[in-house]
PDB file of N, CA and C in Angstrom:
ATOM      1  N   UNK A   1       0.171 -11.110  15.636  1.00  0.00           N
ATOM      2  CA  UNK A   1      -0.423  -9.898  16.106  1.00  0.00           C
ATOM      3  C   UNK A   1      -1.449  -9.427  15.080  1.00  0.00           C
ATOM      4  N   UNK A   2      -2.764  -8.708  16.005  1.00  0.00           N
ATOM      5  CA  UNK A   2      -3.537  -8.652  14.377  1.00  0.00           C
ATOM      6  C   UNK A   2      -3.400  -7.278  14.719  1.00  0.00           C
ATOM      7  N   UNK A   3      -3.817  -6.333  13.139  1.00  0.00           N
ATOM      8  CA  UNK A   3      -3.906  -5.155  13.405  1.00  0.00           C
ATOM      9  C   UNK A   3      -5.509  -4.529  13.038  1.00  0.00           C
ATOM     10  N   UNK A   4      -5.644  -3.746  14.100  1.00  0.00           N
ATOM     11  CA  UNK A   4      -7.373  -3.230  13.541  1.00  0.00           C
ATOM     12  C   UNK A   4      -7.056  -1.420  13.779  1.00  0.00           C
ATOM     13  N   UNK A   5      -7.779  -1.358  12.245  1.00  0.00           N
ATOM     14  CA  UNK A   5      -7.366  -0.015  12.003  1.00  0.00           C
ATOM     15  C   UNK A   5      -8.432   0.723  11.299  1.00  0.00           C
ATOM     16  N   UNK A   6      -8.784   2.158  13.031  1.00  0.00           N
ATOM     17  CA  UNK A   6      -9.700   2.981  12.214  1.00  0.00           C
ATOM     18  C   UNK A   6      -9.178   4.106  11.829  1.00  0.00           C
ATOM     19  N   UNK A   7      -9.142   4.353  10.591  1.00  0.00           N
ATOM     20  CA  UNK A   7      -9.032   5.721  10.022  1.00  0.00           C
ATOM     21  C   UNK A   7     -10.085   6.207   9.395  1.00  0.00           C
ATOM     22  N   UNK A   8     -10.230   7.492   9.592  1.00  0.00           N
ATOM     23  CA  UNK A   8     -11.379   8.421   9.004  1.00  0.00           C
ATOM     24  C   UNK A   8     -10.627   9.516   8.777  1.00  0.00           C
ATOM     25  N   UNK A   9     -11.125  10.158   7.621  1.00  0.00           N
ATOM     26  CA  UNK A   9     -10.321  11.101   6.743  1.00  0.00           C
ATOM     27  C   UNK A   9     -10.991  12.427   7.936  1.00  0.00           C
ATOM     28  N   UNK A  10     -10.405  13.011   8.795  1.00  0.00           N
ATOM     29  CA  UNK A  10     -10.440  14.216   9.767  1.00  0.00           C
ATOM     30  C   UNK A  10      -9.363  15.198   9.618  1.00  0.00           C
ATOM     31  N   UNK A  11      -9.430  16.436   8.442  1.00  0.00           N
ATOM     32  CA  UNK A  11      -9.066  17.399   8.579  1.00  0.00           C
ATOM     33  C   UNK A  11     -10.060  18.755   7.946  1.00  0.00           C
ATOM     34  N   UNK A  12      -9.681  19.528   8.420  1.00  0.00           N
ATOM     35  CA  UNK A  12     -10.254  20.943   7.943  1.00  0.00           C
ATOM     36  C   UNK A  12     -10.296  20.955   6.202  1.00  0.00           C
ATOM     37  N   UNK A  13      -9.211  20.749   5.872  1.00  0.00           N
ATOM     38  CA  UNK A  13      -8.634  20.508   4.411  1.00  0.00           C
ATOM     39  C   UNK A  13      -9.799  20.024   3.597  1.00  0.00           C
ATOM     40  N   UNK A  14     -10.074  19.089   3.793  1.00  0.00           N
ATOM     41  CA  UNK A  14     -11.174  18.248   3.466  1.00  0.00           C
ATOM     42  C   UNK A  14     -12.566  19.029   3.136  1.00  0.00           C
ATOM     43  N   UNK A  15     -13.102  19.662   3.864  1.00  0.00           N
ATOM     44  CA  UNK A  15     -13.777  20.868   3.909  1.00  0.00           C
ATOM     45  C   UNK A  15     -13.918  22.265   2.697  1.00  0.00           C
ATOM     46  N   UNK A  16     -14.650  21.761   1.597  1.00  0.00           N
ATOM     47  CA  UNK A  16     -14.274  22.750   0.548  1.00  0.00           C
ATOM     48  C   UNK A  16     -15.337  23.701  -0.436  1.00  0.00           C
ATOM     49  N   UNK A  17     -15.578  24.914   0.156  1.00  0.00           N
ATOM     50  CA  UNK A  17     -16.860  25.610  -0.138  1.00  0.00           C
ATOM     51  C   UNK A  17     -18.275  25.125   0.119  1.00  0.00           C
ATOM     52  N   UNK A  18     -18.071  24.623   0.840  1.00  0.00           N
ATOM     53  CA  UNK A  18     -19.456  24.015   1.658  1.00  0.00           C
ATOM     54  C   UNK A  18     -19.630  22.690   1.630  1.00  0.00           C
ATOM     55  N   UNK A  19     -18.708  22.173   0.399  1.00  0.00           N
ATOM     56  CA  UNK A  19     -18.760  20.229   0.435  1.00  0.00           C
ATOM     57  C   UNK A  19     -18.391  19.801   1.323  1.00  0.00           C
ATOM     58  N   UNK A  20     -18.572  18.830   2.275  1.00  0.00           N
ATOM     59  CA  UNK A  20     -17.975  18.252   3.191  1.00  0.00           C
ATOM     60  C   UNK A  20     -17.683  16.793   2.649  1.00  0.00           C
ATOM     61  N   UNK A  21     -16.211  16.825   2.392  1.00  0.00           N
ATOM     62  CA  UNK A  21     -15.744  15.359   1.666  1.00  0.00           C
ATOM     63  C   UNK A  21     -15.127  13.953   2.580  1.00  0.00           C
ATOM     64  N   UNK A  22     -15.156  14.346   3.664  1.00  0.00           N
ATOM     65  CA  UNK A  22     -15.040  13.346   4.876  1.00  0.00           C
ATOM     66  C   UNK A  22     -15.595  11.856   4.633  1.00  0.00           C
ATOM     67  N   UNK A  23     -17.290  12.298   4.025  1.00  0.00           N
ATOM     68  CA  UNK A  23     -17.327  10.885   3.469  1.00  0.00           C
ATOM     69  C   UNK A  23     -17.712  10.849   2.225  1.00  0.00           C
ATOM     70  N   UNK A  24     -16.846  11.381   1.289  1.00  0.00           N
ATOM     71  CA  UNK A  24     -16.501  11.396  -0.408  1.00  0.00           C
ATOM     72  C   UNK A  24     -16.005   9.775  -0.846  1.00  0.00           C
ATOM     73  N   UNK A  25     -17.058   8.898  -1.479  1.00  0.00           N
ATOM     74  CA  UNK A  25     -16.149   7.942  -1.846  1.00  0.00           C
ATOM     75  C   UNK A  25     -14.877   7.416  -2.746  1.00  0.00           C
ATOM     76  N   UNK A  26     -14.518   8.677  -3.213  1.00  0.00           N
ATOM     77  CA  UNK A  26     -13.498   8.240  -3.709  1.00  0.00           C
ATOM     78  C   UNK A  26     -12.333   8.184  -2.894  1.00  0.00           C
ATOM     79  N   UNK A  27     -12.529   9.203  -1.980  1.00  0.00           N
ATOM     80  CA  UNK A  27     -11.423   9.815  -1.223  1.00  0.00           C
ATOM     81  C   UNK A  27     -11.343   8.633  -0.037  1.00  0.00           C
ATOM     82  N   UNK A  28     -12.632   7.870   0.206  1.00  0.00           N
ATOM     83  CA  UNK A  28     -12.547   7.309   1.575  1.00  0.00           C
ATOM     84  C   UNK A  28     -12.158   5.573   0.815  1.00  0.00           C
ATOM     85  N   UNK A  29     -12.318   5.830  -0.039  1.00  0.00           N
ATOM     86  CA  UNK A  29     -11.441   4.056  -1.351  1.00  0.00           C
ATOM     87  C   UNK A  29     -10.525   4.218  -1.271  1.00  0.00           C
ATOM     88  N   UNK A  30      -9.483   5.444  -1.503  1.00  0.00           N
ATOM     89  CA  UNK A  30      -8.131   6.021  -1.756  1.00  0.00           C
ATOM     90  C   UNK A  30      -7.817   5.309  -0.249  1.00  0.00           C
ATOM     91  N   UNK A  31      -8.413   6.015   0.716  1.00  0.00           N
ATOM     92  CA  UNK A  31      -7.840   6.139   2.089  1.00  0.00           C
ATOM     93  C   UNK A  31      -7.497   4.202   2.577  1.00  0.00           C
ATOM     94  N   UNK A  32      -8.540   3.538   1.989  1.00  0.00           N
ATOM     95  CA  UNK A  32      -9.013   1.759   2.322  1.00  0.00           C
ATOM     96  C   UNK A  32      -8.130   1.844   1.587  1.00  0.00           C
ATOM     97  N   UNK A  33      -7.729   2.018   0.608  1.00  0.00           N
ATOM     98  CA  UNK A  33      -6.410   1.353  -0.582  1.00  0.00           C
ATOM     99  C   UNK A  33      -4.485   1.478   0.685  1.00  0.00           C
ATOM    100  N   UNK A  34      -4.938   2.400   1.084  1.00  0.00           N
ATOM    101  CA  UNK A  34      -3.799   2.500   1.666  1.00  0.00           C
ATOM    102  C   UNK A  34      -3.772   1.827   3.362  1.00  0.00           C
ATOM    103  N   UNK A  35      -4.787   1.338   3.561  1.00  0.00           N
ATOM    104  CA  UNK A  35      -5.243   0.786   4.770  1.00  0.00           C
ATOM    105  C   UNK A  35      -4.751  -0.945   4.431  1.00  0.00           C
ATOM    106  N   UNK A  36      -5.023  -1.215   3.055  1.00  0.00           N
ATOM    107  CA  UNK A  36      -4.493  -2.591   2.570  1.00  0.00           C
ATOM    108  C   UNK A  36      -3.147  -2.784   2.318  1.00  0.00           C
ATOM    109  N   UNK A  37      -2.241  -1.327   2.152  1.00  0.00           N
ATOM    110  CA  UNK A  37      -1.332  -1.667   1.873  1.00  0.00           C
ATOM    111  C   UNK A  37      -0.255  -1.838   3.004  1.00  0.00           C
ATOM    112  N   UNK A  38      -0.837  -1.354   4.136  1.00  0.00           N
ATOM    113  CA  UNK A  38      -0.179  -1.405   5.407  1.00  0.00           C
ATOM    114  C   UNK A  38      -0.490  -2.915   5.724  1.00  0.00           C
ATOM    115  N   UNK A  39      -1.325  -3.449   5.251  1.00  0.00           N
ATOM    116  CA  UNK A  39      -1.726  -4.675   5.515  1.00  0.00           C
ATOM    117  C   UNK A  39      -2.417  -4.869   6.825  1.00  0.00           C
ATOM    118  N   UNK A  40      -3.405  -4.476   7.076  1.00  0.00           N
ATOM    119  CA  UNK A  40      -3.978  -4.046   8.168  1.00  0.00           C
ATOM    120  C   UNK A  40      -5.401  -5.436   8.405  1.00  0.00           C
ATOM    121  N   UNK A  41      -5.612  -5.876   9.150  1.00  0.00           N
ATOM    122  CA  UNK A  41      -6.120  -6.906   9.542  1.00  0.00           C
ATOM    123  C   UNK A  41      -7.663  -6.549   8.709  1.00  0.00           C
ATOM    124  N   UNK A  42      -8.050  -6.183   9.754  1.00  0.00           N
ATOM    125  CA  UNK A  42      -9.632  -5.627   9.787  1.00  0.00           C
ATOM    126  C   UNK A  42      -9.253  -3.784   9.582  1.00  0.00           C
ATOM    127  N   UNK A  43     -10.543  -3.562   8.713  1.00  0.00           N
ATOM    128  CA  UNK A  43     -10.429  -1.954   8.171  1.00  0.00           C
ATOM    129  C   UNK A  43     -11.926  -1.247   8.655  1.00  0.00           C
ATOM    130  N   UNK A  44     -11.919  -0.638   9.349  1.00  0.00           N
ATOM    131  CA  UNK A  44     -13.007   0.020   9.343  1.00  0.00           C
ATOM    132  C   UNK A  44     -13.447   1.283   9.096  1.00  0.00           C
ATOM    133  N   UNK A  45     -14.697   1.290   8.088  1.00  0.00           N
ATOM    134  CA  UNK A  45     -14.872   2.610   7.604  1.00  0.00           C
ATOM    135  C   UNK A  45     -16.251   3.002   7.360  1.00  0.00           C
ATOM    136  N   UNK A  46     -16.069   4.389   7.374  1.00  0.00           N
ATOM    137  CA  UNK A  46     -17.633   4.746   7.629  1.00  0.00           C
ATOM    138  C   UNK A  46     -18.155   4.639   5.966  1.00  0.00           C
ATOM    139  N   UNK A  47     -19.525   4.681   5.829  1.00  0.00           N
ATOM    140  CA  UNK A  47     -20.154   4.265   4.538  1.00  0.00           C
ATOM    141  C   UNK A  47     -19.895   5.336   3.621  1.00  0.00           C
ATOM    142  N   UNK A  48     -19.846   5.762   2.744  1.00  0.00           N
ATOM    143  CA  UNK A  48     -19.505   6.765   1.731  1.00  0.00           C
ATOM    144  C   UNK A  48     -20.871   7.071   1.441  1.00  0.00           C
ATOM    145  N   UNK A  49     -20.706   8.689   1.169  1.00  0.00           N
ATOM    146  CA  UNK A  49     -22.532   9.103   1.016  1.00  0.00           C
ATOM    147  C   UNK A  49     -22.547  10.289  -0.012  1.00  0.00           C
ATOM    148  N   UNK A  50     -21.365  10.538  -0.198  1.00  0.00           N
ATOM    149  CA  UNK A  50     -20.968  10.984  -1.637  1.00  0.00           C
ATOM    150  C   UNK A  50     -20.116  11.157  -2.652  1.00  0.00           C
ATOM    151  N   UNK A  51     -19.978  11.422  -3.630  1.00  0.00           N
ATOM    152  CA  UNK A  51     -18.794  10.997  -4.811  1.00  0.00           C
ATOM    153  C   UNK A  51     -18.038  12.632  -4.967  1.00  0.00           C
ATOM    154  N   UNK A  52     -17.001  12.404  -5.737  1.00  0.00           N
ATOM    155  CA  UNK A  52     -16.710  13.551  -6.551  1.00  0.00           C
ATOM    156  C   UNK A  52     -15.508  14.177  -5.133  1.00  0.00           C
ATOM    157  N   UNK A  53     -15.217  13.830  -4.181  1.00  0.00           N
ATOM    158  CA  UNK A  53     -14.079  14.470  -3.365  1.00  0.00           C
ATOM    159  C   UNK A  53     -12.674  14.749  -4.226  1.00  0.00           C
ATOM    160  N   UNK A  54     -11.899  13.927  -4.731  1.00  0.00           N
ATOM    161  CA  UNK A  54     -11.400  14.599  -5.629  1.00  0.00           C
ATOM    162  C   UNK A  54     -11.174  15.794  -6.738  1.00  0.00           C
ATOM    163  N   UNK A  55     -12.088  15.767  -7.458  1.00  0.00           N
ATOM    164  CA  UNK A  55     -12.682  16.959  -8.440  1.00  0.00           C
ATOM    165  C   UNK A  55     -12.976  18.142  -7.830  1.00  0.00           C
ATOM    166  N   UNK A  56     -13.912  18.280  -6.354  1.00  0.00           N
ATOM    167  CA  UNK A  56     -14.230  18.922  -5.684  1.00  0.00           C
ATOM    168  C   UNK A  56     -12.783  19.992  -5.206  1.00  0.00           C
ATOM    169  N   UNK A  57     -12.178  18.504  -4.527  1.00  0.00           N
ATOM    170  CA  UNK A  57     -10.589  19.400  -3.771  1.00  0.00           C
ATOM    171  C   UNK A  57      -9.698  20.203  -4.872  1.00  0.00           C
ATOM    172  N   UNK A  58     -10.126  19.127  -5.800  1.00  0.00           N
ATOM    173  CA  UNK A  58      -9.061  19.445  -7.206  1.00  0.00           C
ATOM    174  C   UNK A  58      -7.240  19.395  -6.586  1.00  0.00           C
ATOM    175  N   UNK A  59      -7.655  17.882  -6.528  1.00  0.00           N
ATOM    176  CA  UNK A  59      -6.151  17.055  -5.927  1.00  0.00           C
ATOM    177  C   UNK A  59      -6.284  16.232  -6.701  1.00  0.00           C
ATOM    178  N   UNK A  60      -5.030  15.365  -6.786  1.00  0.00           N
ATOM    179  CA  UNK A  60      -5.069  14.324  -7.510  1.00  0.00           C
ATOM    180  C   UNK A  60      -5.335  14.441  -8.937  1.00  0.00           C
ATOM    181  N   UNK A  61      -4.829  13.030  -9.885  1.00  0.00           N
ATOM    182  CA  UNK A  61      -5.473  13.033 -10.855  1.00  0.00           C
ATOM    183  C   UNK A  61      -6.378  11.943 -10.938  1.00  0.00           C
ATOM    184  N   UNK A  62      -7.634  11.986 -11.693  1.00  0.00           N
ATOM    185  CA  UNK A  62      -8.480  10.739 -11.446  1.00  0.00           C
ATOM    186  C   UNK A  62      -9.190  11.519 -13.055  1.00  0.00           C
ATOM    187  N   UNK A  63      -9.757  10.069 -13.722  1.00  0.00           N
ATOM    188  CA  UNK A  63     -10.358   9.770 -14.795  1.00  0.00           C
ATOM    189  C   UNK A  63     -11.956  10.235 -14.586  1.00  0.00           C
ATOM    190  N   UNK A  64     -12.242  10.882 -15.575  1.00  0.00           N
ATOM    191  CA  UNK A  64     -13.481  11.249 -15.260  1.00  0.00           C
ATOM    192  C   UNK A  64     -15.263  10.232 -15.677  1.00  0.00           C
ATOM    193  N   UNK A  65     -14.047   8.816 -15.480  1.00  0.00           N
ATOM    194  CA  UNK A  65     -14.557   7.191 -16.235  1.00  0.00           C
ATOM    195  C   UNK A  65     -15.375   7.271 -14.581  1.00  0.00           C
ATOM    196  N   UNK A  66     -14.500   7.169 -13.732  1.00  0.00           N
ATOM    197  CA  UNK A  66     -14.853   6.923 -12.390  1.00  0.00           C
ATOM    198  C   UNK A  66     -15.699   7.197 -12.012  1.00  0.00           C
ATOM    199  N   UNK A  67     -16.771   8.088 -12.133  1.00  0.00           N
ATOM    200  CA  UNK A  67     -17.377   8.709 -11.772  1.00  0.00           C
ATOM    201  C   UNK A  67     -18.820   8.423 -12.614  1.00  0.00           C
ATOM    202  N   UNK A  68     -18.265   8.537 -13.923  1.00  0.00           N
ATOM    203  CA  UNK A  68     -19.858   7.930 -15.233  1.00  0.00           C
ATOM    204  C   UNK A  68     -20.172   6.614 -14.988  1.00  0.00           C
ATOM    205  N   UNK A  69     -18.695   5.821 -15.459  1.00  0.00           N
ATOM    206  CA  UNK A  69     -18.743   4.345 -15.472  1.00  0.00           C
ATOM    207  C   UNK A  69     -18.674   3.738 -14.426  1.00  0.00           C
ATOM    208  N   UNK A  70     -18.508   3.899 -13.340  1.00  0.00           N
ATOM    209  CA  UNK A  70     -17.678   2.645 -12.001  1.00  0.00           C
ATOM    210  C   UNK A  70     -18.741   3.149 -10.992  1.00  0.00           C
ATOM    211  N   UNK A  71     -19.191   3.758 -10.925  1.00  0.00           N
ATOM    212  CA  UNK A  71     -19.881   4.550  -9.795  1.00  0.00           C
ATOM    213  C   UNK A  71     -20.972   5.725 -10.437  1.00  0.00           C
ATOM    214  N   UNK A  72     -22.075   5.477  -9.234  1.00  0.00           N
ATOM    215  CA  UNK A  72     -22.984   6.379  -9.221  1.00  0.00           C
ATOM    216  C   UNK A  72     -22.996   6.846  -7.619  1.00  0.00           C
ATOM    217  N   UNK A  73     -24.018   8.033  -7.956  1.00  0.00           N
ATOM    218  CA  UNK A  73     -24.260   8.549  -6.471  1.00  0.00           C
ATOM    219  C   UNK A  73     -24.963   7.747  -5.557  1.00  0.00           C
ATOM    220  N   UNK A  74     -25.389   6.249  -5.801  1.00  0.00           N
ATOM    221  CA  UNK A  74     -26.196   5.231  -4.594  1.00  0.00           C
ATOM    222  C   UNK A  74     -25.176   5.072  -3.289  1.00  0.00           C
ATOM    223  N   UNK A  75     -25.673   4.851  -2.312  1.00  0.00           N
ATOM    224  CA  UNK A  75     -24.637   4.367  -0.938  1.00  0.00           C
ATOM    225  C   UNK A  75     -24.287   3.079  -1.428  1.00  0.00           C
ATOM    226  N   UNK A  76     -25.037   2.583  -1.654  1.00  0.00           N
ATOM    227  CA  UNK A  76     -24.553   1.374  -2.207  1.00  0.00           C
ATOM    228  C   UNK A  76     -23.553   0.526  -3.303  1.00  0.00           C
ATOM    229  N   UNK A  77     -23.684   1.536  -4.014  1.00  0.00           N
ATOM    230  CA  UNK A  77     -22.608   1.643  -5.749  1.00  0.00           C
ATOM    231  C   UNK A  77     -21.442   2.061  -4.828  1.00  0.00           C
ATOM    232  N   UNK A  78     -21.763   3.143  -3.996  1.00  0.00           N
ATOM    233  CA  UNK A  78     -20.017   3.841  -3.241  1.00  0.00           C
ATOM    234  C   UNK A  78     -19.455   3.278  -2.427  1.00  0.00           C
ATOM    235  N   UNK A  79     -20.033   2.063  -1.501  1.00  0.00           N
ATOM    236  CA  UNK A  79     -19.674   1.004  -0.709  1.00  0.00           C
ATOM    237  C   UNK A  79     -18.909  -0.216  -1.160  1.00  0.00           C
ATOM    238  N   UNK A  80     -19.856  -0.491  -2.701  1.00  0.00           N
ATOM    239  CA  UNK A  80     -18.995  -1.187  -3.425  1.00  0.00           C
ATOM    240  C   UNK A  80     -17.942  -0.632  -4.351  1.00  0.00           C
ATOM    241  N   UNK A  81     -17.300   0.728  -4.326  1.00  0.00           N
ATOM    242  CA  UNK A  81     -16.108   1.315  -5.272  1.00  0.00           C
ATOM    243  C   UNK A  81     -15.714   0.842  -3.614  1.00  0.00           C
ATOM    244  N   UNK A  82     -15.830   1.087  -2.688  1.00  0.00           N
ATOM    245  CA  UNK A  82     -14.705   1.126  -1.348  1.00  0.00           C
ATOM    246  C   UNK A  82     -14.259  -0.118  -1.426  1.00  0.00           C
ATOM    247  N   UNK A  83     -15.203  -0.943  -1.278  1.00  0.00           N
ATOM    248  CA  UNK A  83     -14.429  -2.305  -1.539  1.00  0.00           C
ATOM    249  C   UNK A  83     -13.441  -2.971  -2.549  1.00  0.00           C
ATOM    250  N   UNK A  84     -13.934  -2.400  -4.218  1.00  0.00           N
ATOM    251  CA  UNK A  84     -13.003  -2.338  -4.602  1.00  0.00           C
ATOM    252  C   UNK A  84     -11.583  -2.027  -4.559  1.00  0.00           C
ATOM    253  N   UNK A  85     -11.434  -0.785  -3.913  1.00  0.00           N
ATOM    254  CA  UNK A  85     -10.391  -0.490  -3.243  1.00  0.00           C
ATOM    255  C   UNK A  85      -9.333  -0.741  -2.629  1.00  0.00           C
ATOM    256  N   UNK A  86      -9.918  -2.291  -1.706  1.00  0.00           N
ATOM    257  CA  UNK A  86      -9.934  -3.244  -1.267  1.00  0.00           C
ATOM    258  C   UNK A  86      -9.090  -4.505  -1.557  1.00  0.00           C
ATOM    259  N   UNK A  87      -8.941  -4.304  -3.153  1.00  0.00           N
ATOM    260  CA  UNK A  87      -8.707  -5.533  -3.550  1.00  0.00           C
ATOM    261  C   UNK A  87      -9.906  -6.315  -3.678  1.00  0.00           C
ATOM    262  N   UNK A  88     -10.475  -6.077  -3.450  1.00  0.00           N
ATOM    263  CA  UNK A  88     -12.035  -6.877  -3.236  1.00  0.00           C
ATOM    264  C   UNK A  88     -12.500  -7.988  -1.954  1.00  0.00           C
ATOM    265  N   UNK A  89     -11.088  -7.325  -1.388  1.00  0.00           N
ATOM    266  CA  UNK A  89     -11.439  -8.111   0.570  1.00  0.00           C
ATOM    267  C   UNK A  89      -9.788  -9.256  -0.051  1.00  0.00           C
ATOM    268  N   UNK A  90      -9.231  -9.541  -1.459  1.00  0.00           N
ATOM    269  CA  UNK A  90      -8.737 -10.812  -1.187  1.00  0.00           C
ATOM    270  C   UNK A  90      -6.808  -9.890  -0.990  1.00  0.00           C
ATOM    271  N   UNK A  91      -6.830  -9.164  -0.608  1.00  0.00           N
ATOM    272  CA  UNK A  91      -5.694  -8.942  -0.015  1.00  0.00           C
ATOM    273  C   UNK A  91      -4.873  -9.601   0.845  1.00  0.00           C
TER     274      UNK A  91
END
């Protein structure tokens, strides 16, 4: 049986003084990290278009490395933290 699984981070919560973190990449890596651990076939997710959802919500703890070192604000740099996320696809 395969499994295909869309999740998108959809709550109000998310929503925080005007940030809209829906597509925050850290938050939407977090979300793929747990999409791998269900072991989920195929993952689909929308592109990440900005950083800092964490810090923003002020949830979680996260290194403030993540953000200098691992990632910048490109779609592209945040596509590749998602993948990381990932395992790097070899899950």
């Amino acid at each position: 049986m395969v499994c295909f699984l869309w999740c998108y981070l959809r709550n109000s919560d998310f929503k925080h003084k005007g940030t809209d973190n829906h597509v925050a990449g850290d938050l939407t890596g977090q979300a793929s990290h747990l999409r791998v651990l269900i072991e989920a076939d195929i993952i689909k997710q929308k592109q990440a278009q900005t950083n800092g959802g964490f810090t923003s919500l002020k949830f979680g703890k996260t290194h403030d490395k993540v953000y200098s070192d691992l990632t910048s604000d490109h779609s592209i740099d945040l596509t590749r933290y998602q993948v990381a996320n990932c395992y790097m696809g070899r899950a």
